[in-house]
Protein backbone atom coordinates (compact mmCIF):
# COMPACT_ATOMS: atom_id res chain seq x y z
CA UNK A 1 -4.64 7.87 2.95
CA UNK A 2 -2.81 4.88 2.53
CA UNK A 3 0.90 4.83 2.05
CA UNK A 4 1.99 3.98 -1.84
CA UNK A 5 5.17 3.16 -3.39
CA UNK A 6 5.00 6.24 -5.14
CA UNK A 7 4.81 8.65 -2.05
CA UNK A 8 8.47 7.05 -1.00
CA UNK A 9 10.38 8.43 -4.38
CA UNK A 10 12.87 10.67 -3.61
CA UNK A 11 13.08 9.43 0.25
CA UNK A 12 16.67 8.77 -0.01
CA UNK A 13 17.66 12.35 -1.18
CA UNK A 14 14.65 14.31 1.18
CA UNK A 15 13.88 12.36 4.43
CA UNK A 16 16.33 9.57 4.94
CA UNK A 17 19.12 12.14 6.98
CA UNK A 18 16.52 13.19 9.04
CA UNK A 19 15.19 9.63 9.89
CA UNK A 20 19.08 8.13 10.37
CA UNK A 21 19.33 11.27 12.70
CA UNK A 22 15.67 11.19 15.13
CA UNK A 23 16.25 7.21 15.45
CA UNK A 24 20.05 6.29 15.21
CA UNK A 25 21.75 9.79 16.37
CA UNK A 26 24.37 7.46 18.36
CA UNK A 27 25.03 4.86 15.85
CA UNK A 28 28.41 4.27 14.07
CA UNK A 29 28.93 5.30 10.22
CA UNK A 30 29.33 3.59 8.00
CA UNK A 31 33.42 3.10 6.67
CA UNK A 32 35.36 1.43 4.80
CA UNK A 33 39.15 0.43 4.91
CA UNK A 34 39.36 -0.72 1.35
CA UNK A 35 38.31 0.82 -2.01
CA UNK A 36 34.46 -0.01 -3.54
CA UNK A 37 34.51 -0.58 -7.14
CA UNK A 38 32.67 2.97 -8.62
CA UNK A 39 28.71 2.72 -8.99
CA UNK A 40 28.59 4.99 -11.99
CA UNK A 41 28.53 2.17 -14.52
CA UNK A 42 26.00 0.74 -12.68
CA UNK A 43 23.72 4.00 -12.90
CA UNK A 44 23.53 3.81 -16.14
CA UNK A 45 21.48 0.85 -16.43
CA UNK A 46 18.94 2.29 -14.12
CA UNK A 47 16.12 4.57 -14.95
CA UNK A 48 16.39 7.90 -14.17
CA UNK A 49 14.21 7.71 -10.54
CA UNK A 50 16.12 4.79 -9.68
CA UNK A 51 19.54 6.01 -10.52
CA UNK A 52 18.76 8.88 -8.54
CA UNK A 53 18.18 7.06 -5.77
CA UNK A 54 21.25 4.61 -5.72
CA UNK A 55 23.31 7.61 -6.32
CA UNK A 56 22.25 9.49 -3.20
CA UNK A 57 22.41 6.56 -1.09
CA UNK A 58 26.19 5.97 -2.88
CA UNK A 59 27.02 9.55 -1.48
CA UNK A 60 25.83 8.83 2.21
CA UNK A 61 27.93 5.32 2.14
CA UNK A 62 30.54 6.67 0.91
CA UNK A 63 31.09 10.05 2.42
CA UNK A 64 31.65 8.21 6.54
CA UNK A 65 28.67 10.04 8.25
CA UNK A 66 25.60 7.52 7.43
CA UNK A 67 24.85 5.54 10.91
CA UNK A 68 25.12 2.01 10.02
CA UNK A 69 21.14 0.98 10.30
CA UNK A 70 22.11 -1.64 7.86
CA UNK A 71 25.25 -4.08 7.37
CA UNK A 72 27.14 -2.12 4.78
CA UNK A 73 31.05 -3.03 5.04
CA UNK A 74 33.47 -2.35 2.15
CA UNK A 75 33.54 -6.26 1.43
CA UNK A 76 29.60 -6.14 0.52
CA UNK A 77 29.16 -2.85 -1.04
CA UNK A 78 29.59 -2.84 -4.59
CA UNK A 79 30.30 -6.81 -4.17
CA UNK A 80 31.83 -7.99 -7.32
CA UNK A 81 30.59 -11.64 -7.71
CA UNK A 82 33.02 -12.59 -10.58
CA UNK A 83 36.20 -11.51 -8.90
CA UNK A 84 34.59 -13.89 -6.05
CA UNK A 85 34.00 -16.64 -8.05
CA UNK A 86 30.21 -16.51 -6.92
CA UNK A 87 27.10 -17.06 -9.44
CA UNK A 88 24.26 -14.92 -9.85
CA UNK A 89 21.13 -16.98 -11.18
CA UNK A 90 17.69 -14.97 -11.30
CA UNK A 91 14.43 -16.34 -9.35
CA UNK A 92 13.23 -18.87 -12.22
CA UNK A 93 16.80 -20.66 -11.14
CA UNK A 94 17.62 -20.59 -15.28
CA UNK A 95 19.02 -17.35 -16.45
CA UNK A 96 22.04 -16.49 -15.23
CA UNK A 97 22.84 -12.98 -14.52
CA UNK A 98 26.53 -10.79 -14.44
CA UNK A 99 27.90 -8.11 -12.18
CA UNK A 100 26.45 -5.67 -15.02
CA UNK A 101 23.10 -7.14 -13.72
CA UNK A 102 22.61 -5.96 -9.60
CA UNK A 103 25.00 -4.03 -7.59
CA UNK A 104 24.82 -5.07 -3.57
CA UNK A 105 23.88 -2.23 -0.61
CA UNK A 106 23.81 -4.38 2.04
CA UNK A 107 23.89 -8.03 3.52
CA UNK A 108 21.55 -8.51 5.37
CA UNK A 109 23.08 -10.82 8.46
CA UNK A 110 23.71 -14.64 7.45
CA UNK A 111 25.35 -14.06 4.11
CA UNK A 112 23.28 -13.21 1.49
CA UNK A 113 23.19 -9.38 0.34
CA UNK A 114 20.58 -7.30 -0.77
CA UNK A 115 21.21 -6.10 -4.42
CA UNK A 116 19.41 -3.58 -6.46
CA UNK A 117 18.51 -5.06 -10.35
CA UNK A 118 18.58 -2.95 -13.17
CA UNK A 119 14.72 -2.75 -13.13
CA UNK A 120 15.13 -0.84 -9.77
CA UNK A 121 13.81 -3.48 -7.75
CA UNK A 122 15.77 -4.54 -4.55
CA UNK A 123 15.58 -8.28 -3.74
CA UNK A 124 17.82 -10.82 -1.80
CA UNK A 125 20.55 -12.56 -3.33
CA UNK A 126 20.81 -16.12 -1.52
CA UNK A 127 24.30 -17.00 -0.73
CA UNK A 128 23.75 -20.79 -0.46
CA UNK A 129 22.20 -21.53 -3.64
CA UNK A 130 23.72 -18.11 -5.38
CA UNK A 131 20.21 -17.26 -6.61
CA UNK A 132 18.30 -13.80 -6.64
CA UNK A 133 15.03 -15.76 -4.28
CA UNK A 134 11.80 -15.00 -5.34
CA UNK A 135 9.26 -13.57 -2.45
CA UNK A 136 12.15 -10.97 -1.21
CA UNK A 137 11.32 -8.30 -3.52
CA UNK A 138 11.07 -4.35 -3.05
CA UNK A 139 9.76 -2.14 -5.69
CA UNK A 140 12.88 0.24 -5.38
CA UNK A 141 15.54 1.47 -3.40
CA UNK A 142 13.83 4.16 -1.75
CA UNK A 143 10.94 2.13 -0.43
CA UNK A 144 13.75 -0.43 0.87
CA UNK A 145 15.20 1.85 2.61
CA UNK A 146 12.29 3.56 3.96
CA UNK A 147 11.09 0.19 5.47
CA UNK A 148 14.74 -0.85 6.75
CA UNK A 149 14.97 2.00 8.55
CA UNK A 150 11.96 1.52 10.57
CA UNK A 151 12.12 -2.00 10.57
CA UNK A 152 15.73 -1.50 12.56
CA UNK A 153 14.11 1.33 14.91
CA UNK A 154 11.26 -0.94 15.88
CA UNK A 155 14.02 -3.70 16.30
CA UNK A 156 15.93 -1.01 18.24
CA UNK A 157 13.05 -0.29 20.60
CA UNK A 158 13.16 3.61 19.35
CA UNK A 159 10.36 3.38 17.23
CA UNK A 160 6.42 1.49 18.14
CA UNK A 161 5.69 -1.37 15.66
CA UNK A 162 2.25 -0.06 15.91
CA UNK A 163 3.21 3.11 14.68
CA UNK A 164 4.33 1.81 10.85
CA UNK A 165 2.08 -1.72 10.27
CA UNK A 166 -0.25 0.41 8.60
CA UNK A 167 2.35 1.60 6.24
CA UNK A 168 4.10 -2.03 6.21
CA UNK A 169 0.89 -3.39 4.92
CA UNK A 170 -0.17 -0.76 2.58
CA UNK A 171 3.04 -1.28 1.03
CA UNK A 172 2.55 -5.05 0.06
CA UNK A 173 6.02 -5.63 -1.23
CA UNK A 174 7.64 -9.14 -0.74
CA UNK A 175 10.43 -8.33 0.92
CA UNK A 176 8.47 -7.87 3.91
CA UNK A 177 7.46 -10.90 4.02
CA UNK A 178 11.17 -11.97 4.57
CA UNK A 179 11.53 -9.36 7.39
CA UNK A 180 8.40 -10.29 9.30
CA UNK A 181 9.47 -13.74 9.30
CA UNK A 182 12.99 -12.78 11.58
């Protein structure tokens, strides 16, 4: 049976230790030198799947064990774009969007950050043009996560590509797209 969005709910809470664990048992945690602005206001704006989700993977960032399978750094996490002078503008290029709007996991290598939106959705927020870009898209947290992982153990040589395309493509979010591409 093909892999759904809907079979990956809860993956942050129930599957992701034991992932970060078989694949990246010998990879630094994650750990920050500075203070991260608090998620909780953030939560609130999210339904209650995808609040869940955010706040489990909050826990694991925050609490120094989580291997580093992504680039999470105290200047990213919880990036406030205001206090950086940075704008947010959503895909259409027209509506502009706040700090209230996303909150940022990750960055994803040449300076733009993956953010979560208050719909759940995880997409890429393009440094150059400061613009949420269309085509990045992930339904939620927990199905980004679920394909970074393996994307970085394929990467890493730990895990066969052959072994997830399946998955990959029953997927069909956006964001892979993005990935397949590097």
């Amino acid at each position: 049976m093909p892999l759904s969005p809907s079979d990956l709910v809860g993956y942050i809470e129930t599957g992701l230790d034991a992932d970060l664990a078989r694949w990246f048992p010998d990879s630094p945690p994650v750990a920050f030198d500075e203070d991260v602005r608090p998620v909780e206001p953030f939560l609130a704006r999210l339904s209650p799947a995808d609040a869940a989700a955010l706040a489990a993977f909050d826990r694991r960032v925050r609490s120094g064990s989580m291997p580093a399978f992504l680039d999470i750094a105290d200047w990213v996490y919880g990036f406030d774009y205001a206090e950086n002078e940075c704008g947010i503008l959503d895909s259409d290029y027209e509506t502009e969007l706040t700090d209230d709007d996303l909150w940022t996991v990750a960055a994803d290598g040449s300076g733009s950050h993956y953010v979560v939106l208050t719909n759940g959705q995880v997409a890429i927020w393009f440094h150059e043009e400061e613009v949420i870009e269309a085509g990045t898209r992930f339904d939620n947290l927990d199905v980004f996560v679920w394909t970074m992982v393996r994307y970085r153990a394929v990467r890493e040589g730990v895990l066969e590509r052959a072994d997830v395309e399946d998955d990959f493509r029953s997927l069909a979010q956006d964001g892979l797209k993005n990935l397949a591409a590097r």
